[in-house]
PDB file of N, CA and C in Angstrom:
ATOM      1  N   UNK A   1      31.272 -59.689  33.540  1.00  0.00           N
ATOM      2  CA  UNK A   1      30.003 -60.389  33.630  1.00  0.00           C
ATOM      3  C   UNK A   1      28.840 -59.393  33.670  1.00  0.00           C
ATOM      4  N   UNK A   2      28.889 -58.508  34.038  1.00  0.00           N
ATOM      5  CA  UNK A   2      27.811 -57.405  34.154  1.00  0.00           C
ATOM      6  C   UNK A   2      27.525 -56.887  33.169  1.00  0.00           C
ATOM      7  N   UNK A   3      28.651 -56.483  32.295  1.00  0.00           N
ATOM      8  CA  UNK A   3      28.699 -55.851  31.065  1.00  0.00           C
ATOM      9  C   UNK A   3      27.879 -56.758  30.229  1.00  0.00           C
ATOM     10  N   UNK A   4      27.910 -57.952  30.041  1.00  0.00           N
ATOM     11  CA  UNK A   4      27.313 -59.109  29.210  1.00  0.00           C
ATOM     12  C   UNK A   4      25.620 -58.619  29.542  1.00  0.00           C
ATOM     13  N   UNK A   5      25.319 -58.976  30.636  1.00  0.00           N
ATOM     14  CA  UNK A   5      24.438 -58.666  31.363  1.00  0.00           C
ATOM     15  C   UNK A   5      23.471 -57.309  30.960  1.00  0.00           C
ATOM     16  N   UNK A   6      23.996 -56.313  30.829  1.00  0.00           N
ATOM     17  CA  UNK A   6      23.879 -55.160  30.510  1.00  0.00           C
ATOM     18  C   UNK A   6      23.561 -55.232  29.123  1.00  0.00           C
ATOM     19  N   UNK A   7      23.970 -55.667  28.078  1.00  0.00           N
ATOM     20  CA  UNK A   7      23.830 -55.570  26.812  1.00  0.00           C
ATOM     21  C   UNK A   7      23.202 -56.374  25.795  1.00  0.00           C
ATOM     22  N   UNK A   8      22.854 -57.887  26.873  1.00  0.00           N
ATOM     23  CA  UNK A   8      21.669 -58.079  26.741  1.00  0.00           C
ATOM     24  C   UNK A   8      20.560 -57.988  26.670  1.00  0.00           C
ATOM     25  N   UNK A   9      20.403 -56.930  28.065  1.00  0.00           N
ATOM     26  CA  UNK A   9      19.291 -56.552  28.438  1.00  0.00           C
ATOM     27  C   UNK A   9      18.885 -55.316  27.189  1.00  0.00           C
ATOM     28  N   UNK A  10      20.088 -54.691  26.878  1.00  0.00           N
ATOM     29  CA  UNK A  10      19.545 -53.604  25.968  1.00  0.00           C
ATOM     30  C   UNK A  10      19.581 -54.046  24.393  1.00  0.00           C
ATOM     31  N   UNK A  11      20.423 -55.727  24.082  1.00  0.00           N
ATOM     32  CA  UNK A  11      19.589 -55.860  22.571  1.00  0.00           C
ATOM     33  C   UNK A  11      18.496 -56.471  22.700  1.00  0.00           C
ATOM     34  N   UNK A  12      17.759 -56.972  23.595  1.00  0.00           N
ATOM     35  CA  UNK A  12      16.634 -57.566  23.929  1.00  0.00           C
ATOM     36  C   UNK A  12      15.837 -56.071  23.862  1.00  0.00           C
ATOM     37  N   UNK A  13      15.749 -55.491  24.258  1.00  0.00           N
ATOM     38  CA  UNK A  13      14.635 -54.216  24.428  1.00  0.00           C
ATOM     39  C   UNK A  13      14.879 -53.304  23.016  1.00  0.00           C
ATOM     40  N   UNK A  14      16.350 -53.515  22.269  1.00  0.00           N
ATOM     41  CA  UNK A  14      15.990 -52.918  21.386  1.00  0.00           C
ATOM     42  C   UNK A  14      15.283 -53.956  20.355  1.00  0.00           C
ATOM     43  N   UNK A  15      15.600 -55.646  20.393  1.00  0.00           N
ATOM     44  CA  UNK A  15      14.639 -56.004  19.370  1.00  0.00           C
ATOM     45  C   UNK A  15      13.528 -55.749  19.916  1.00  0.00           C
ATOM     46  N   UNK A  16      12.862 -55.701  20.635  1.00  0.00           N
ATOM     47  CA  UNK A  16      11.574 -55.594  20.958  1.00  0.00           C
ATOM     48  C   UNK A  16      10.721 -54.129  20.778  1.00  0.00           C
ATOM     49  N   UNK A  17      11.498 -52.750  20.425  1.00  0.00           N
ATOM     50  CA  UNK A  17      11.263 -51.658  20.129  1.00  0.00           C
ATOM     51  C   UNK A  17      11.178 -52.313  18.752  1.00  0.00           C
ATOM     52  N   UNK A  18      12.309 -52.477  18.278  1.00  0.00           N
ATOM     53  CA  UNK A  18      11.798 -53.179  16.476  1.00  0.00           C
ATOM     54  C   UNK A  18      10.929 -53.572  16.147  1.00  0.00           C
ATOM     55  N   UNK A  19      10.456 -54.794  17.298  1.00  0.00           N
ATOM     56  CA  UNK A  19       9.073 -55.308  16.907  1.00  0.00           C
ATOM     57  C   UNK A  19       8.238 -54.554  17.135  1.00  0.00           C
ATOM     58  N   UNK A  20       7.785 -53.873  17.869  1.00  0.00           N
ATOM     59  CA  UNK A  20       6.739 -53.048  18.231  1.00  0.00           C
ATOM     60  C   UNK A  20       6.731 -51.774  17.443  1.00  0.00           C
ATOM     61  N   UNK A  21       8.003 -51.078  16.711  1.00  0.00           N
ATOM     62  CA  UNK A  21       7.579 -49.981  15.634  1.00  0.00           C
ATOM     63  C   UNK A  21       7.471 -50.744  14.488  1.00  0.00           C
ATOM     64  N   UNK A  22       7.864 -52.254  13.940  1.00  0.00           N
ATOM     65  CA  UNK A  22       7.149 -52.973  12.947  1.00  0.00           C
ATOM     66  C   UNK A  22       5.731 -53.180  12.985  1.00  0.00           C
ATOM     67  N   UNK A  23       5.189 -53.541  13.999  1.00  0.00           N
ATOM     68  CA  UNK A  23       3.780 -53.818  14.265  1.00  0.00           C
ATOM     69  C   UNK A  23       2.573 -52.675  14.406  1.00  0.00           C
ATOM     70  N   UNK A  24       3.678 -51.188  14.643  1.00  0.00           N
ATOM     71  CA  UNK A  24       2.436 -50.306  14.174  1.00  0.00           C
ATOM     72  C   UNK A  24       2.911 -49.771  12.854  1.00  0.00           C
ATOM     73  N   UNK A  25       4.103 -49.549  12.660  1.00  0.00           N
ATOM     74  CA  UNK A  25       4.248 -49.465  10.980  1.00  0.00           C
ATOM     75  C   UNK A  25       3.064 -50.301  10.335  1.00  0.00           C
ATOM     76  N   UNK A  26       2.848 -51.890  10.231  1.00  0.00           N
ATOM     77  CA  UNK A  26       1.634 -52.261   9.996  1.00  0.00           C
ATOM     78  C   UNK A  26       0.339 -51.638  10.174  1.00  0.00           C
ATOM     79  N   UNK A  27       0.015 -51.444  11.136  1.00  0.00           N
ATOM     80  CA  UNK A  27      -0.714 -50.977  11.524  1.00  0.00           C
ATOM     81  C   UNK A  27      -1.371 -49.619  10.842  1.00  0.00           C
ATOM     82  N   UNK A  28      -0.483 -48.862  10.873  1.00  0.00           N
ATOM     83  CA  UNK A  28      -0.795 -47.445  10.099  1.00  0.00           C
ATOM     84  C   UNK A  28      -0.976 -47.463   8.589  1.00  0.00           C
ATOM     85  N   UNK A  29      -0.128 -48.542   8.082  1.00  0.00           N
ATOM     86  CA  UNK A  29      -0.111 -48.646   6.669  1.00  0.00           C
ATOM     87  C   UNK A  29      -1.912 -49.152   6.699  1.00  0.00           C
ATOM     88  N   UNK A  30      -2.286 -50.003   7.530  1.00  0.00           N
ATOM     89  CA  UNK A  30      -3.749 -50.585   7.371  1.00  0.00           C
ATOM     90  C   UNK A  30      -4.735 -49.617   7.640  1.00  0.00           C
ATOM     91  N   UNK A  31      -4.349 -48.460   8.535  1.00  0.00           N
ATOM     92  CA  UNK A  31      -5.575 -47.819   8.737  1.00  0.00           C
ATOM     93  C   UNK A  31      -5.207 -46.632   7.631  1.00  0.00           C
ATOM     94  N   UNK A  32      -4.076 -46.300   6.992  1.00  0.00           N
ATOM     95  CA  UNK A  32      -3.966 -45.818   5.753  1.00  0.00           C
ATOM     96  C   UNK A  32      -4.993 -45.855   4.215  1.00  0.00           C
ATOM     97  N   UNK A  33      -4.964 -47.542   4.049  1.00  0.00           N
ATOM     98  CA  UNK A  33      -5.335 -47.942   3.044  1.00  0.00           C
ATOM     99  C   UNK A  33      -7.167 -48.262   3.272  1.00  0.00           C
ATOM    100  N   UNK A  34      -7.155 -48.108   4.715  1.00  0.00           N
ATOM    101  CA  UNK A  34      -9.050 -48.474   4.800  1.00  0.00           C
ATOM    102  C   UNK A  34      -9.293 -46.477   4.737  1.00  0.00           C
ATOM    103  N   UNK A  35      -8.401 -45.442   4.882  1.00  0.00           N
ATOM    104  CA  UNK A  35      -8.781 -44.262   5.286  1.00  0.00           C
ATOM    105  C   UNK A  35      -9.158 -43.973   3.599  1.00  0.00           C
ATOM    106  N   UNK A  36      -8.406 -44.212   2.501  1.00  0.00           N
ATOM    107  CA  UNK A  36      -8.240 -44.347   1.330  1.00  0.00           C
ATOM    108  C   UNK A  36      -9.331 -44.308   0.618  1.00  0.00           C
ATOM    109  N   UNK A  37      -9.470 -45.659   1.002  1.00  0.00           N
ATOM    110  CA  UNK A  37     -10.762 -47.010   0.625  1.00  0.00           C
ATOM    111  C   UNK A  37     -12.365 -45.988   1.013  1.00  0.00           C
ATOM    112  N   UNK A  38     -12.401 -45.616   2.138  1.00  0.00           N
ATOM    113  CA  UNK A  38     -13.696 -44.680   2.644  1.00  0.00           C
ATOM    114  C   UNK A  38     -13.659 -43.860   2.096  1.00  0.00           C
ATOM    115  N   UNK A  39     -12.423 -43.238   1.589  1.00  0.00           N
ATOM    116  CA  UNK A  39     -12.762 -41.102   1.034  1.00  0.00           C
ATOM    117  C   UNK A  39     -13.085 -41.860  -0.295  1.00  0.00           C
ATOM    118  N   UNK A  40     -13.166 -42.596  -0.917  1.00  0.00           N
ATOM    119  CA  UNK A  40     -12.992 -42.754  -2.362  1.00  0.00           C
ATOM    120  C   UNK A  40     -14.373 -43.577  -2.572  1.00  0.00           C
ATOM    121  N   UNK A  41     -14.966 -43.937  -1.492  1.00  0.00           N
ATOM    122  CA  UNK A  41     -16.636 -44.520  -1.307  1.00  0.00           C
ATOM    123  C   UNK A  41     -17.126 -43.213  -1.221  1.00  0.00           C
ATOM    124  N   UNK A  42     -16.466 -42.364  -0.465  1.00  0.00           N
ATOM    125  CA  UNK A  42     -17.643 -41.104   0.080  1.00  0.00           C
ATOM    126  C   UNK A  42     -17.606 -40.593  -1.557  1.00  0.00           C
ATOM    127  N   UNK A  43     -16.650 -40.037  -2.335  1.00  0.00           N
ATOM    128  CA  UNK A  43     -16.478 -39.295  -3.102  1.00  0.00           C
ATOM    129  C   UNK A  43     -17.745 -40.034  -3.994  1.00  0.00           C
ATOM    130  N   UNK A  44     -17.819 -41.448  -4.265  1.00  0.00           N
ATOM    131  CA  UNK A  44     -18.199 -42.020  -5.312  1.00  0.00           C
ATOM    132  C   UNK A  44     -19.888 -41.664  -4.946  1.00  0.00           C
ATOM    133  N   UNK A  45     -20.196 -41.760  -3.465  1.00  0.00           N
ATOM    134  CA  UNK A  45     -21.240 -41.828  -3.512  1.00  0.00           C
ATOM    135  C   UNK A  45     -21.631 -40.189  -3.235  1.00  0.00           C
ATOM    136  N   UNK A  46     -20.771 -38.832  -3.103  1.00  0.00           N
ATOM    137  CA  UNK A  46     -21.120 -38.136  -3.111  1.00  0.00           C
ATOM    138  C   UNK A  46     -21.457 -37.440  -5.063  1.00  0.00           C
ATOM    139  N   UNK A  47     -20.970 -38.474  -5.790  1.00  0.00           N
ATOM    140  CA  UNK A  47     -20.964 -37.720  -7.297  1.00  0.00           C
ATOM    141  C   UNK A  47     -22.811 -38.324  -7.785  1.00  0.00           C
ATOM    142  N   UNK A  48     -22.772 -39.165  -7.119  1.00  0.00           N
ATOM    143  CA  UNK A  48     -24.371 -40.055  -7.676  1.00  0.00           C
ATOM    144  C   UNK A  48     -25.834 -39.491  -7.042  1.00  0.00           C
ATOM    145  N   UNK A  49     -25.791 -37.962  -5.972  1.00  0.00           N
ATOM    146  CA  UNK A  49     -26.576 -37.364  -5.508  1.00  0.00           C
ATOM    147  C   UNK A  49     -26.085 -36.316  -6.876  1.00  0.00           C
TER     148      UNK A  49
END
């Protein structure tokens, strides 16, 4: 009974590590594609000076 107990507790915490390195995997991919998005404004507006 403990053992049950026990290994619950640790696939519960590992889905929840899953979710939480899914949710900044998101995360990074988004501040990726806005970091992108800005160098490629700066560039555009640094060629028009």
């Amino acid at each position: 009974m403990n053992k049950n107990k026990v290994t619950k507790q640790t696939k519960l915490s590992k889905d929840d590590e899953l979710k939480q390195l899914k949710e900044e995997n998101l995360m990074l991919r988004i501040q990726n594609e806005y970091l992108k998005k800005l160098k490629a404004l700066d560039q555009k507006q640094a060629k028009k000076k």
